[in-house]
N, C-alpha and C. Protein backbone atom coordinates (compact mmCIF):
# COMPACT_ATOMS: atom_id res chain seq x y z
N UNK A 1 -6.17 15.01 -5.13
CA UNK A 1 -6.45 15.16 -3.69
C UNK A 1 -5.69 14.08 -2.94
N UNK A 2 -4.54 14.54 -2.16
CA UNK A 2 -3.46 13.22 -1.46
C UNK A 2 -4.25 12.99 -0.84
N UNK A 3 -4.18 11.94 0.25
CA UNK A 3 -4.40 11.27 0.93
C UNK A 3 -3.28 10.82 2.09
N UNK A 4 -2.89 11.18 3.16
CA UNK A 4 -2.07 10.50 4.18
C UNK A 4 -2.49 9.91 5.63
N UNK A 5 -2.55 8.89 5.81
CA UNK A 5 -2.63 8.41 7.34
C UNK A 5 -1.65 8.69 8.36
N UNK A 6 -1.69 8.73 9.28
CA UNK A 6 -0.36 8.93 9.93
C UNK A 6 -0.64 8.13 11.44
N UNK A 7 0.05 7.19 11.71
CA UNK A 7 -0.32 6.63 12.95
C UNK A 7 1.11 6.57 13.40
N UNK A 8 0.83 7.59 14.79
CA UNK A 8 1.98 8.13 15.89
C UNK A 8 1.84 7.90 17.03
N UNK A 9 3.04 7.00 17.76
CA UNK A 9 2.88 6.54 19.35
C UNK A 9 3.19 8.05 19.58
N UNK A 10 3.08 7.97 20.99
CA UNK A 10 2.88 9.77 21.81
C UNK A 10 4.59 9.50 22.20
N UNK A 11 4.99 10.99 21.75
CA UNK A 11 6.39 11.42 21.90
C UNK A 11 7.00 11.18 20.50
N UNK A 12 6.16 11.28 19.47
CA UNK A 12 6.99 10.84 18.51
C UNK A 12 6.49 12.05 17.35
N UNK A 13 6.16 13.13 17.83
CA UNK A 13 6.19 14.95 17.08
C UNK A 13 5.25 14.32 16.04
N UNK A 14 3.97 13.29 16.05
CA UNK A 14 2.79 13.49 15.47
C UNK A 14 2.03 14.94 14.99
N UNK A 15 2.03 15.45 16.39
CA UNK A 15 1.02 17.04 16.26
C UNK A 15 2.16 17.64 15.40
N UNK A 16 3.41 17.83 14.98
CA UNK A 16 3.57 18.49 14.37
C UNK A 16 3.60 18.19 12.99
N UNK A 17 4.35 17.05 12.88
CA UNK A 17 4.32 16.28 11.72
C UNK A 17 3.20 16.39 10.75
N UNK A 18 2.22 16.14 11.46
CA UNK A 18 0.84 16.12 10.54
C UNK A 18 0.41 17.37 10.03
N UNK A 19 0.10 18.41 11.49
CA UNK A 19 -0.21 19.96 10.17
C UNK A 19 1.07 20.21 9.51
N UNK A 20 2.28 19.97 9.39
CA UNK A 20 3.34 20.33 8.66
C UNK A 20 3.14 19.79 7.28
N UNK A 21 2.77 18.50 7.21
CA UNK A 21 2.38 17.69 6.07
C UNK A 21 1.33 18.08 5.34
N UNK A 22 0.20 18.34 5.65
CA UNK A 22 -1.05 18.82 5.72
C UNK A 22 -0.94 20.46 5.16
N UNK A 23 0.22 21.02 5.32
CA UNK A 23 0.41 22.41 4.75
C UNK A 23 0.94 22.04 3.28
N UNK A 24 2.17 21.61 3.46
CA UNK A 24 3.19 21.51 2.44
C UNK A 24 1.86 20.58 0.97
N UNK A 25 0.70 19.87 1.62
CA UNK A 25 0.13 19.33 0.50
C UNK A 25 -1.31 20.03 -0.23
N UNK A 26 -1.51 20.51 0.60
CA UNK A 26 -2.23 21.66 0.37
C UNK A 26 -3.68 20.64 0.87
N UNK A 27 -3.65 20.42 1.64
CA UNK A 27 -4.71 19.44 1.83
C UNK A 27 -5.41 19.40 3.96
N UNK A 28 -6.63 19.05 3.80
CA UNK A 28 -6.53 19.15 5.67
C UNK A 28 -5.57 17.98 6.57
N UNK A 29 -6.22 19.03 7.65
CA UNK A 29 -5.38 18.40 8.46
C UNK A 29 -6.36 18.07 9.25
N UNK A 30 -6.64 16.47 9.87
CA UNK A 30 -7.54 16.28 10.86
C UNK A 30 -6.95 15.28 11.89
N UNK A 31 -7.23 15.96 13.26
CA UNK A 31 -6.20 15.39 14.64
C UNK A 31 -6.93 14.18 14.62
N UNK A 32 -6.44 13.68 15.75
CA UNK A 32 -6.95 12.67 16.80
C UNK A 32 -8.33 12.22 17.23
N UNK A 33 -8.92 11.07 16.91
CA UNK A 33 -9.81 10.92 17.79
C UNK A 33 -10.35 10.71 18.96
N UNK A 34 -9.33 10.62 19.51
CA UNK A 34 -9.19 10.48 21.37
C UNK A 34 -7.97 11.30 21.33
N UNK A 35 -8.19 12.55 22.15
CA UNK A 35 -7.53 13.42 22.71
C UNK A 35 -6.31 13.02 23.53
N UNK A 36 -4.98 13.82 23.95
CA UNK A 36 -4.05 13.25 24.68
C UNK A 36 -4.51 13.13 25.79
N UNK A 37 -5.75 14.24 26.21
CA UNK A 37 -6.23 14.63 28.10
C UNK A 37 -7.06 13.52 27.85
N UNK A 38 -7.71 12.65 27.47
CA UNK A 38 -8.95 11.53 27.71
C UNK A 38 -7.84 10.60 27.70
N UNK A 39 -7.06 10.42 26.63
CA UNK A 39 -5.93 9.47 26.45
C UNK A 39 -5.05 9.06 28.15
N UNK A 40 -4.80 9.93 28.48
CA UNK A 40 -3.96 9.98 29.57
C UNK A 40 -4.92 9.76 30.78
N UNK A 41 -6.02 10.37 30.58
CA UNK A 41 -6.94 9.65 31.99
C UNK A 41 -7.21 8.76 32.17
N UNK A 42 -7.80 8.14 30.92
CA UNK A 42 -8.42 6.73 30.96
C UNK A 42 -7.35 5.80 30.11
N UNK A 43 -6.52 5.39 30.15
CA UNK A 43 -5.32 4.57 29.25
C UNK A 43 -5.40 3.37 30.22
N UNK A 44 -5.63 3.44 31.17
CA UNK A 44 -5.43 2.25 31.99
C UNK A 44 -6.86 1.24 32.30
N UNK A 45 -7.99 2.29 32.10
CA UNK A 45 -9.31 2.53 32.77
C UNK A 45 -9.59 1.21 31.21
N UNK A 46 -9.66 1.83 30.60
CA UNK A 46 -10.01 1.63 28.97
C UNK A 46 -9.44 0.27 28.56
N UNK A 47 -8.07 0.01 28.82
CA UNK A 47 -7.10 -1.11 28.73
C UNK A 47 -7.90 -2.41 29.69
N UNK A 48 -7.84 -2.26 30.92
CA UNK A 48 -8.74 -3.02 31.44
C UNK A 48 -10.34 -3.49 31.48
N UNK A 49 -10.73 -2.48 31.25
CA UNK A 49 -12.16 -2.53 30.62
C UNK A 49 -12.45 -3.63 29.58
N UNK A 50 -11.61 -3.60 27.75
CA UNK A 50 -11.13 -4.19 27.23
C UNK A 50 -10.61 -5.93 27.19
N UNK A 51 -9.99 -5.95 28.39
CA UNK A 51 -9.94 -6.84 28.80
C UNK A 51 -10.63 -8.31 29.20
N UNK A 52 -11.69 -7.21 29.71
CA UNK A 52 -13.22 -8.06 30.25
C UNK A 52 -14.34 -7.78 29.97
N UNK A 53 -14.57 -8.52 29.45
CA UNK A 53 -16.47 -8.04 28.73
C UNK A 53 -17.06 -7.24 28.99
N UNK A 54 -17.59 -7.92 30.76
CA UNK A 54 -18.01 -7.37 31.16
C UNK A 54 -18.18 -5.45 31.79
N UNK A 55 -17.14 -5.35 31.51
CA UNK A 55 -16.37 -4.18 31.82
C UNK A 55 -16.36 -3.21 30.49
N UNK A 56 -16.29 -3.91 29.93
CA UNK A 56 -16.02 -3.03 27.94
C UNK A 56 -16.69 -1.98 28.28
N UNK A 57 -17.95 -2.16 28.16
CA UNK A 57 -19.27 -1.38 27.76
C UNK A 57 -18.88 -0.24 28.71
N UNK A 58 -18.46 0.00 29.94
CA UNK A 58 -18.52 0.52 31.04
C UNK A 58 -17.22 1.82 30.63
N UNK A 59 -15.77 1.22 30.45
CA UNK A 59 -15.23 1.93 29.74
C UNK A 59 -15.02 2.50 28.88
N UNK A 60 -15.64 1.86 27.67
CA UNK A 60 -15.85 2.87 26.25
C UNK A 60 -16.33 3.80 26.50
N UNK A 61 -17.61 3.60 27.51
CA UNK A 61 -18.56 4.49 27.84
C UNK A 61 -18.04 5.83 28.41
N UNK A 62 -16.87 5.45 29.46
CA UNK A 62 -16.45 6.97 30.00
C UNK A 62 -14.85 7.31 29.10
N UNK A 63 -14.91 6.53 28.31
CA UNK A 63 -13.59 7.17 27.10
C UNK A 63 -14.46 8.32 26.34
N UNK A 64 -15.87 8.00 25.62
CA UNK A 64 -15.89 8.61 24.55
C UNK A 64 -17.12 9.44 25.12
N UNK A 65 -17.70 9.66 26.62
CA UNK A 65 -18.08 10.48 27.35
C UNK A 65 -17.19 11.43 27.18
N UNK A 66 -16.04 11.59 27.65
CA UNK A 66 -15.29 12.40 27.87
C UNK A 66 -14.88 13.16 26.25
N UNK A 67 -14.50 12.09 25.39
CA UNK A 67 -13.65 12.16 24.09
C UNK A 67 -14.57 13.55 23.57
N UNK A 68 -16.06 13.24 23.41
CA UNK A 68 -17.14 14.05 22.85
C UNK A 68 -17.18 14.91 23.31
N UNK A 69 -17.14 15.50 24.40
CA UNK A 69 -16.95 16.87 25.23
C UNK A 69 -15.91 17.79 25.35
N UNK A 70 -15.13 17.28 24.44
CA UNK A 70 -13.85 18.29 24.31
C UNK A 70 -13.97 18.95 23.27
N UNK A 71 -13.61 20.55 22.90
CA UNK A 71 -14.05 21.36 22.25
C UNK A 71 -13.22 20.78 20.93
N UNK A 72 -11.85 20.08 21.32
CA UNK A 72 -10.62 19.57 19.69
C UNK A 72 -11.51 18.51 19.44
N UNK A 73 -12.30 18.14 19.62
CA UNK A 73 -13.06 16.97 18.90
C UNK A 73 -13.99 17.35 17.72
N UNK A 74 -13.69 16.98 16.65
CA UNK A 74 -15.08 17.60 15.39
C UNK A 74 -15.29 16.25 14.86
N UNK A 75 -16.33 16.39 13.99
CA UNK A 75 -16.92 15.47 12.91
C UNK A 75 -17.02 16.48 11.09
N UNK A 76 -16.36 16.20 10.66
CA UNK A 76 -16.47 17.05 9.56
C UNK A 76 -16.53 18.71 10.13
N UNK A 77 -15.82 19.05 10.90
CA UNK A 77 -15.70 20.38 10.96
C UNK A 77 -16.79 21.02 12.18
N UNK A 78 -17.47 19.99 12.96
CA UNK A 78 -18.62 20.51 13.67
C UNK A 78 -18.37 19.79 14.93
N UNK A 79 -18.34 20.97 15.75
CA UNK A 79 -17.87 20.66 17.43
C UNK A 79 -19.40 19.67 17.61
N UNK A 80 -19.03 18.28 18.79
CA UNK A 80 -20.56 17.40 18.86
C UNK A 80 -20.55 17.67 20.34
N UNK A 81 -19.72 18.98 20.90
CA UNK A 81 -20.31 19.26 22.82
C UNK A 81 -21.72 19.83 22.37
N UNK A 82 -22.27 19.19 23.47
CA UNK A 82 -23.90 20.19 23.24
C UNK A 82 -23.99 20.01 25.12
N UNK A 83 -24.20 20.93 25.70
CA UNK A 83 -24.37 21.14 26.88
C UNK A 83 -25.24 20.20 27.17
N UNK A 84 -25.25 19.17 28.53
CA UNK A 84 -26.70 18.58 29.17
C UNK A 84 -27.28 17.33 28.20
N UNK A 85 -25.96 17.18 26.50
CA UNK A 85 -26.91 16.01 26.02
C UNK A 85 -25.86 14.93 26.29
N UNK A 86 -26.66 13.60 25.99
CA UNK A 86 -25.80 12.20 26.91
C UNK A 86 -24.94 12.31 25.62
N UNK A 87 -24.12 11.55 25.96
CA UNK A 87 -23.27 11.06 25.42
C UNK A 87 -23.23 10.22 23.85
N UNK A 88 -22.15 10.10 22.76
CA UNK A 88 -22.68 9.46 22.05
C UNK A 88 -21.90 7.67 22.70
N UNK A 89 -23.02 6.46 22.07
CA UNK A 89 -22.65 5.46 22.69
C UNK A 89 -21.38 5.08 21.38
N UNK A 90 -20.41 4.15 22.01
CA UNK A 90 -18.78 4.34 21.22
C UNK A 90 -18.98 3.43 19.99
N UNK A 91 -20.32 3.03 19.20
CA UNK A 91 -20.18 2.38 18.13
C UNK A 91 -20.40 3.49 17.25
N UNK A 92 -21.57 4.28 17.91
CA UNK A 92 -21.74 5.39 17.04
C UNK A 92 -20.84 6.23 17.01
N UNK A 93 -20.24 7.04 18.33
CA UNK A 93 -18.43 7.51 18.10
C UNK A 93 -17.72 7.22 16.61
N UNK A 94 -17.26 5.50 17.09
CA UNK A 94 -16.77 4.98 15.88
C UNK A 94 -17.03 4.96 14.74
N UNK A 95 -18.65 4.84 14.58
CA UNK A 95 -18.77 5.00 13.16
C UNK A 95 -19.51 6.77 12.26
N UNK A 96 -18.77 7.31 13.28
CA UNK A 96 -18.80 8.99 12.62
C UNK A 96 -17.65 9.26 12.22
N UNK A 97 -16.77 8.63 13.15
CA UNK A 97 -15.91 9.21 12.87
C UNK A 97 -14.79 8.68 11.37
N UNK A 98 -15.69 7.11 11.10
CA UNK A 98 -15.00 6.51 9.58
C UNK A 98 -15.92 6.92 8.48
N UNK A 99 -16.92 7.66 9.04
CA UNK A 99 -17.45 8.33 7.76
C UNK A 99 -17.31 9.28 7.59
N UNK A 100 -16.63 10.42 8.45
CA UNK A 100 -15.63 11.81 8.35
C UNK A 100 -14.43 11.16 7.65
N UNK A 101 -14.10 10.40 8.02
CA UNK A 101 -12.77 9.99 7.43
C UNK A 101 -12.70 9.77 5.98
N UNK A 102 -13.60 9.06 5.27
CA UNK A 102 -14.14 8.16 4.25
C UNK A 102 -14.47 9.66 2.90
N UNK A 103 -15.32 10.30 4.01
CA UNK A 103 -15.89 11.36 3.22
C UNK A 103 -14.89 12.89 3.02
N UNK A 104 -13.88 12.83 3.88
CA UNK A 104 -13.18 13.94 3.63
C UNK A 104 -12.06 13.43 2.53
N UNK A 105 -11.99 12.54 2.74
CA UNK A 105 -10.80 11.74 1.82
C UNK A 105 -11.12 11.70 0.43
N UNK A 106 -12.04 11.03 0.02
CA UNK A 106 -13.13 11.47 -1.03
C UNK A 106 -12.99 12.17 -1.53
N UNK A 107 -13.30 13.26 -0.85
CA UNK A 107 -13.90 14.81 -1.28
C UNK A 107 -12.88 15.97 -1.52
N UNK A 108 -12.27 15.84 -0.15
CA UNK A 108 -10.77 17.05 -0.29
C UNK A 108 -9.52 16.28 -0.03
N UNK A 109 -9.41 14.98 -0.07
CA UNK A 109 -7.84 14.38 0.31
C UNK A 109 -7.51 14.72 1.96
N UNK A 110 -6.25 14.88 2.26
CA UNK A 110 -6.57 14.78 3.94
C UNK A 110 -5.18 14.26 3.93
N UNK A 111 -4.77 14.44 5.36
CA UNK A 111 -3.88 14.14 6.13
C UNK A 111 -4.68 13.81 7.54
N UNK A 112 -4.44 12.67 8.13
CA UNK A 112 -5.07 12.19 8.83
C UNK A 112 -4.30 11.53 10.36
N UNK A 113 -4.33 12.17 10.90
CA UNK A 113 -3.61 11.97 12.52
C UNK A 113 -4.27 10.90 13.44
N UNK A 114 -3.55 9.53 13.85
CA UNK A 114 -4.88 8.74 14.39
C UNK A 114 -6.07 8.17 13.73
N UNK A 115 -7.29 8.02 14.76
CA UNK A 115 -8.48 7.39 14.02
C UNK A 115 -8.47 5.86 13.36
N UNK A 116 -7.33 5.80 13.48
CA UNK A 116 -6.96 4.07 12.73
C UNK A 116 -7.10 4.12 11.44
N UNK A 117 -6.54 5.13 10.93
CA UNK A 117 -6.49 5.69 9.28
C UNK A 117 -5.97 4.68 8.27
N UNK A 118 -5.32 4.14 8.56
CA UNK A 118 -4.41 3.21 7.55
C UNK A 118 -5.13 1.95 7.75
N UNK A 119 -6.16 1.83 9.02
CA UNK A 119 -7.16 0.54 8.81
C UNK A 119 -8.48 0.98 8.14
N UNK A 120 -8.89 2.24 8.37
CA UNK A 120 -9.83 2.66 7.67
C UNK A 120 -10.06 3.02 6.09
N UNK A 121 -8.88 3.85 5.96
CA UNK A 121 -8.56 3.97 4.78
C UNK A 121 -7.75 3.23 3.59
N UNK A 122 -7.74 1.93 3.99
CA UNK A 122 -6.46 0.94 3.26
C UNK A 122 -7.03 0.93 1.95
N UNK A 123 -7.63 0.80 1.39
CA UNK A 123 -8.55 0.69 0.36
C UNK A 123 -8.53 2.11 -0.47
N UNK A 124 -8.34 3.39 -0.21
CA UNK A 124 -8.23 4.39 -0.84
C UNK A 124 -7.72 3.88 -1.35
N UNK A 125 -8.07 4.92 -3.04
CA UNK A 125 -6.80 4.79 -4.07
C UNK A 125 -5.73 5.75 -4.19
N UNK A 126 -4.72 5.49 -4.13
CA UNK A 126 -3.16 6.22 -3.48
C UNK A 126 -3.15 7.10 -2.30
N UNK A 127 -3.72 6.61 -1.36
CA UNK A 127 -3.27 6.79 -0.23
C UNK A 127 -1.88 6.18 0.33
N UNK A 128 -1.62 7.48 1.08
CA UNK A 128 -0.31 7.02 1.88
C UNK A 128 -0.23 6.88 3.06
N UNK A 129 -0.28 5.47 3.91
CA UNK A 129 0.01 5.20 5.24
C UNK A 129 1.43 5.70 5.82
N UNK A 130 1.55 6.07 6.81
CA UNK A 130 2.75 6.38 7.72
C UNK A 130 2.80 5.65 9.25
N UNK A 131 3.61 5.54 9.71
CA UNK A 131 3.75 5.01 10.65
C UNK A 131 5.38 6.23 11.47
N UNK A 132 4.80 6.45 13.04
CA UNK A 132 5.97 7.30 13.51
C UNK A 132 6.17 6.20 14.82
N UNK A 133 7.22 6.05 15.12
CA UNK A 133 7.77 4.92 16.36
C UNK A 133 8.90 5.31 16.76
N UNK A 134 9.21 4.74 17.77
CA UNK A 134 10.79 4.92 17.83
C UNK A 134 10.85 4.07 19.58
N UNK A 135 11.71 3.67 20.16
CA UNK A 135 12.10 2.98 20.82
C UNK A 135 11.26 3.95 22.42
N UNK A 136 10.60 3.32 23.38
CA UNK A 136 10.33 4.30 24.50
C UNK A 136 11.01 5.16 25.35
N UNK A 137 12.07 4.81 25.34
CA UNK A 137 13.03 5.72 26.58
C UNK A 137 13.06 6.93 25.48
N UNK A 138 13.32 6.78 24.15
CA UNK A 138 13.62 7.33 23.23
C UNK A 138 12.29 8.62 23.64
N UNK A 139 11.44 8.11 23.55
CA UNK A 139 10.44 8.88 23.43
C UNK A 139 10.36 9.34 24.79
N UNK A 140 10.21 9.18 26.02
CA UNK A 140 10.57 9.60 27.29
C UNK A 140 11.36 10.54 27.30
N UNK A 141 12.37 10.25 26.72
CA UNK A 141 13.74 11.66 26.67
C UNK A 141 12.99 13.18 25.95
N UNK A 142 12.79 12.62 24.44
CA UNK A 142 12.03 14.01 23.93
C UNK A 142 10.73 14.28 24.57
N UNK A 143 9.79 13.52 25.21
CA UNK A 143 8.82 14.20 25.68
C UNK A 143 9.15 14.95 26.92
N UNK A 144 9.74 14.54 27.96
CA UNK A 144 10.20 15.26 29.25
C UNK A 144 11.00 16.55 28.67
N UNK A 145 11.97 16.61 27.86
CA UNK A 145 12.85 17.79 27.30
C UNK A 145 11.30 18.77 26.64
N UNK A 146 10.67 18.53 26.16
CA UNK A 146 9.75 19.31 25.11
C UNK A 146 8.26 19.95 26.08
N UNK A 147 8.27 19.39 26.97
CA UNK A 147 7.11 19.75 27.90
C UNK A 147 7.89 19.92 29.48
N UNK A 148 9.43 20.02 29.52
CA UNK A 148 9.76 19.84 30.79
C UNK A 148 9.14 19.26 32.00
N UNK A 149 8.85 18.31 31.83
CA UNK A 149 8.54 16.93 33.03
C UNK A 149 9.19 16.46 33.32
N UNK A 150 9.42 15.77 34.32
CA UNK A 150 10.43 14.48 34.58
C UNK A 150 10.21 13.29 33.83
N UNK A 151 10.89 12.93 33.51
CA UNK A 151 11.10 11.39 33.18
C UNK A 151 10.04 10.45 33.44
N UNK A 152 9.83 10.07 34.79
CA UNK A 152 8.75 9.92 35.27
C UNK A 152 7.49 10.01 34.93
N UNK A 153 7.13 11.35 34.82
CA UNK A 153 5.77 11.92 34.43
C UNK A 153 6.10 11.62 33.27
N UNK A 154 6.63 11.76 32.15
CA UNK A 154 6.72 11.86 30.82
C UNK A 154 6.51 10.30 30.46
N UNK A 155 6.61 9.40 30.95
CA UNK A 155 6.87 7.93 30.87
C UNK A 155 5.12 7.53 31.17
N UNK A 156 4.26 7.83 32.15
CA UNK A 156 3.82 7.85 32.44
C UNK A 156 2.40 8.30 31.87
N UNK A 157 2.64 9.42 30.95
CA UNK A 157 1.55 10.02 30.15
C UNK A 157 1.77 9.03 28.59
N UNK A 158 2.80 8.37 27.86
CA UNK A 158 3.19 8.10 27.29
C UNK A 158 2.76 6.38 27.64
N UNK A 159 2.69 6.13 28.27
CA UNK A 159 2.32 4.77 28.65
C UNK A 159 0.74 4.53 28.58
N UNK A 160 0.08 5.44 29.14
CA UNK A 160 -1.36 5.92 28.98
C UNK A 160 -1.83 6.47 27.71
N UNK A 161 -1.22 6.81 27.21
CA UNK A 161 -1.78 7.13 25.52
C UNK A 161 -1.77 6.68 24.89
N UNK A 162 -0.34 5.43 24.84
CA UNK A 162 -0.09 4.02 24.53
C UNK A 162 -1.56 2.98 24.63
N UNK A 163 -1.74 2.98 25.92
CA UNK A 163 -2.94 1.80 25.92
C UNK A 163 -4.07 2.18 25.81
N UNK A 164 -4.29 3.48 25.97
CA UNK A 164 -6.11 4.13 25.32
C UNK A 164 -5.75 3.73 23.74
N UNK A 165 -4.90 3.94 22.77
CA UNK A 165 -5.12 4.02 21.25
C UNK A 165 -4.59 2.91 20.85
N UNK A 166 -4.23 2.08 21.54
CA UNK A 166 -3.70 0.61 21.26
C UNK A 166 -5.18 -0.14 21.29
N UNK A 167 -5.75 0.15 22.96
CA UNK A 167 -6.78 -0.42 22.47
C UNK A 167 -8.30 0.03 22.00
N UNK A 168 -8.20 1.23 21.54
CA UNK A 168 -9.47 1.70 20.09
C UNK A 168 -9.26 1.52 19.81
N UNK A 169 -8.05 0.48 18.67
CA UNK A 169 -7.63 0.02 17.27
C UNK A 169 -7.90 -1.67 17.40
N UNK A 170 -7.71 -2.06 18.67
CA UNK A 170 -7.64 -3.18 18.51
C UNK A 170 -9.15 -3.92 19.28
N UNK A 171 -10.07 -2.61 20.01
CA UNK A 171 -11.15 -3.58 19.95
C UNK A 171 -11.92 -3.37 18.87
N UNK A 172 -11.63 -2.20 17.99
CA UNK A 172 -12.82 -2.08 17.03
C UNK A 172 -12.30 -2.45 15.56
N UNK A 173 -11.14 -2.63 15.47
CA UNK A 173 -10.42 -3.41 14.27
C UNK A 173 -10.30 -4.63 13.98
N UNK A 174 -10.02 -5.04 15.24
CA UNK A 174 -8.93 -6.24 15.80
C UNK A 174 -7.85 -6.21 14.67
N UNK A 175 -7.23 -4.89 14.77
CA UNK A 175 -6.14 -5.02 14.42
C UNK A 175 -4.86 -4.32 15.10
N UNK A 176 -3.52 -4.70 14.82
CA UNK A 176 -2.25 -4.28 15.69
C UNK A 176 -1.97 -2.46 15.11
N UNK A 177 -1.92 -1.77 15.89
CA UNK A 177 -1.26 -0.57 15.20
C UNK A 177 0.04 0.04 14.61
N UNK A 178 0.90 -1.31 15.55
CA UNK A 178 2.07 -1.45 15.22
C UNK A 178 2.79 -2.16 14.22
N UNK A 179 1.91 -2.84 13.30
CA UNK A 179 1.89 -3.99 12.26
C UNK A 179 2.78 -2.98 11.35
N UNK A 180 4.13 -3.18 10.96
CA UNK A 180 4.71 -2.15 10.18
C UNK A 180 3.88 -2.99 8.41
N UNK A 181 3.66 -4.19 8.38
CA UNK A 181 3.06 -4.26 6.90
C UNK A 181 1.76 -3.34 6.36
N UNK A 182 1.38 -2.42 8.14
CA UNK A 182 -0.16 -2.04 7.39
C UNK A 182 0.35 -0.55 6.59
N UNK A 183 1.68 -0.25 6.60
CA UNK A 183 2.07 1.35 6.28
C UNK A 183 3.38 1.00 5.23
N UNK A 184 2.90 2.14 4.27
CA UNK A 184 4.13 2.20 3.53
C UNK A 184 5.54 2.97 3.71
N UNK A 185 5.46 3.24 5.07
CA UNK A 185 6.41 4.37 5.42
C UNK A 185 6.63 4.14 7.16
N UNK A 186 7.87 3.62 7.48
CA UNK A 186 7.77 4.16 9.27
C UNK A 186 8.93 4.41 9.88
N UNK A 187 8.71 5.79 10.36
CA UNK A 187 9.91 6.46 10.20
C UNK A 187 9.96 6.63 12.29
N UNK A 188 11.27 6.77 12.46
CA UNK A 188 12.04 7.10 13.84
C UNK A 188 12.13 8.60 13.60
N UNK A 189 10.84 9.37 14.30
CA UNK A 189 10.96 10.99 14.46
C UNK A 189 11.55 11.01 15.66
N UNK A 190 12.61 10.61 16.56
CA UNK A 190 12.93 11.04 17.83
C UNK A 190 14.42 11.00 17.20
N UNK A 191 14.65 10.33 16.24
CA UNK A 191 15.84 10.53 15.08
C UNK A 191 16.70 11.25 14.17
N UNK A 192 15.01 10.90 13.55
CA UNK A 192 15.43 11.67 11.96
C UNK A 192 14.60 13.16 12.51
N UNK A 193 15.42 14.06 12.36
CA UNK A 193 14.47 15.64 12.70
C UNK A 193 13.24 16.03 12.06
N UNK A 194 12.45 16.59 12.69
CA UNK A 194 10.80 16.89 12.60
C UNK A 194 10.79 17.26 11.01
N UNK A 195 11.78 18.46 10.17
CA UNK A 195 11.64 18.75 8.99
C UNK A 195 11.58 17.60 7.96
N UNK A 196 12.77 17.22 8.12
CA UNK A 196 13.12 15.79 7.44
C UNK A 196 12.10 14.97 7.37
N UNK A 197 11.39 14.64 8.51
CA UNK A 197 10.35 13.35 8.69
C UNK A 197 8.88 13.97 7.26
N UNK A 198 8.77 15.11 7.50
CA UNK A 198 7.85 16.00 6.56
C UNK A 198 8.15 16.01 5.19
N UNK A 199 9.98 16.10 5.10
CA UNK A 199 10.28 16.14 3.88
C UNK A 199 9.89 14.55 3.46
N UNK A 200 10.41 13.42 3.73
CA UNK A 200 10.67 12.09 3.57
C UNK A 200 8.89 11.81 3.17
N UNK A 201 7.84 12.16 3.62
CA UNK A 201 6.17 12.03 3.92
C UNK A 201 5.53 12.56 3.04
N UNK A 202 6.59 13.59 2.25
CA UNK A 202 5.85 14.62 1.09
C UNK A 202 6.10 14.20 -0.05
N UNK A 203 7.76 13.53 -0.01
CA UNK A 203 7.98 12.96 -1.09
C UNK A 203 7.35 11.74 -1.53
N UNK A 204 7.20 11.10 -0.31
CA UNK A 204 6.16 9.54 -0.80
C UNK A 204 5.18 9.84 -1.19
N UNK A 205 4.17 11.12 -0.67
CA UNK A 205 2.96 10.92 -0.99
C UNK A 205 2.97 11.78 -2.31
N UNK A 206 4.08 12.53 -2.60
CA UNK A 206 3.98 12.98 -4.10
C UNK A 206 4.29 11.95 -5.31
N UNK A 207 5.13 10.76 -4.60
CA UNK A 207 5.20 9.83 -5.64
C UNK A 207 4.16 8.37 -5.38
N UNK A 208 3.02 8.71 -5.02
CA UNK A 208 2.33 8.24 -5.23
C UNK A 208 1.56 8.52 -6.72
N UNK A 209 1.38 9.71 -6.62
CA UNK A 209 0.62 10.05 -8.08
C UNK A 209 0.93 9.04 -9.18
């Protein structure tokens, strides 16, 4: 049962990368824990919040308000919208979502998009961390071309998705996401083409065995 993490700045063909990987291994595929639409609302909201103590509580609060109410959000396979109920508070968020992680990995192996996989999961045995990056304009260019936006807008949503998942990793880790020592693999998908990046991801995690 493989095991892959995959931690992808936005514009860098994550969403595809991962179910592509996730096919070719015969194994699931599980997205994001903060959505790109919560990502992009609150990236700034969340970042500052973060910042100040006082404030934390206030922002987590309407990150993972929102995060929980989106129908792409599961826990082991089970939508947690329930019409009219509060919210879950973001420790408990957090810690469902490393015991989905923990327990699918376990159980059926996984390919894993986000979630802070390669901090969560470092400790699996042969798991494979990934890392997708590539320079920002870089990523500006393919996201505006791939969703036709401007530049602008594309910079903009990308900057905000940036600091919502920069900082879920780093207030509940305290760790960098960008730390290339935490991954055995980090590849330039705005580069090397989407197939390739899959091929290069299949082969590591087959020679892991």
């Amino acid at each position: 049962m493989r095991v892959v993490t995959i931690s992808a700045t936005y514009g860098t063909a994550g969403s595809q990368i991962g179910p592509a990987v996730a096919e070719r291994l015969g194994v699931p595929f599980v997205d994001r824990a903060i959505p790109s639409a919560v990502a992009e609302e609150l990236g700034c909201t969340l970042e500052e919040a973060l910042a100040h103590d006082d404030r934390a509580e206030h922002g987590l609060a309407r990150l993972f308000s929102g995060a929980v109410r989106l129908p792409t959000v599961t826990f082991g396979g089970v939508d947690m919208y329930v019409p009219g109920a509060m919210p879950l508070a973001p420790e408990e968020f957090v810690r469902r979502t490393e015991r989905m992680l923990t327990e699918t990995a376990r159980n059926q192996g996984g390919v894993f998009l986000g979630r802070a996989g390669a901090v969560v999961l470092a400790d699996h045995p042969g798991a494979l961390h990934v890392r997708l990056d590539a320079p920002l304009q870089r990523r500006v260019k393919q996201t505006a071309t791939l969703g036709e936006l401007s530049e602008r807008e594309a910079r903009r949503i990308i900057e905000d998705n940036d600091r919502a998942r920069n900082a879920y990793v780093r207030h509940f880790y305290r760790a960098d996401p960008a730390d290339p020592c935490r991954y055995h693999l980090v590849l330039d998908s705005t580069t090397i083409p989407v197939p390739a990046c899959v091929e290069l991801i299949v082969l590591a995690a087959e020679a892991l065995d």
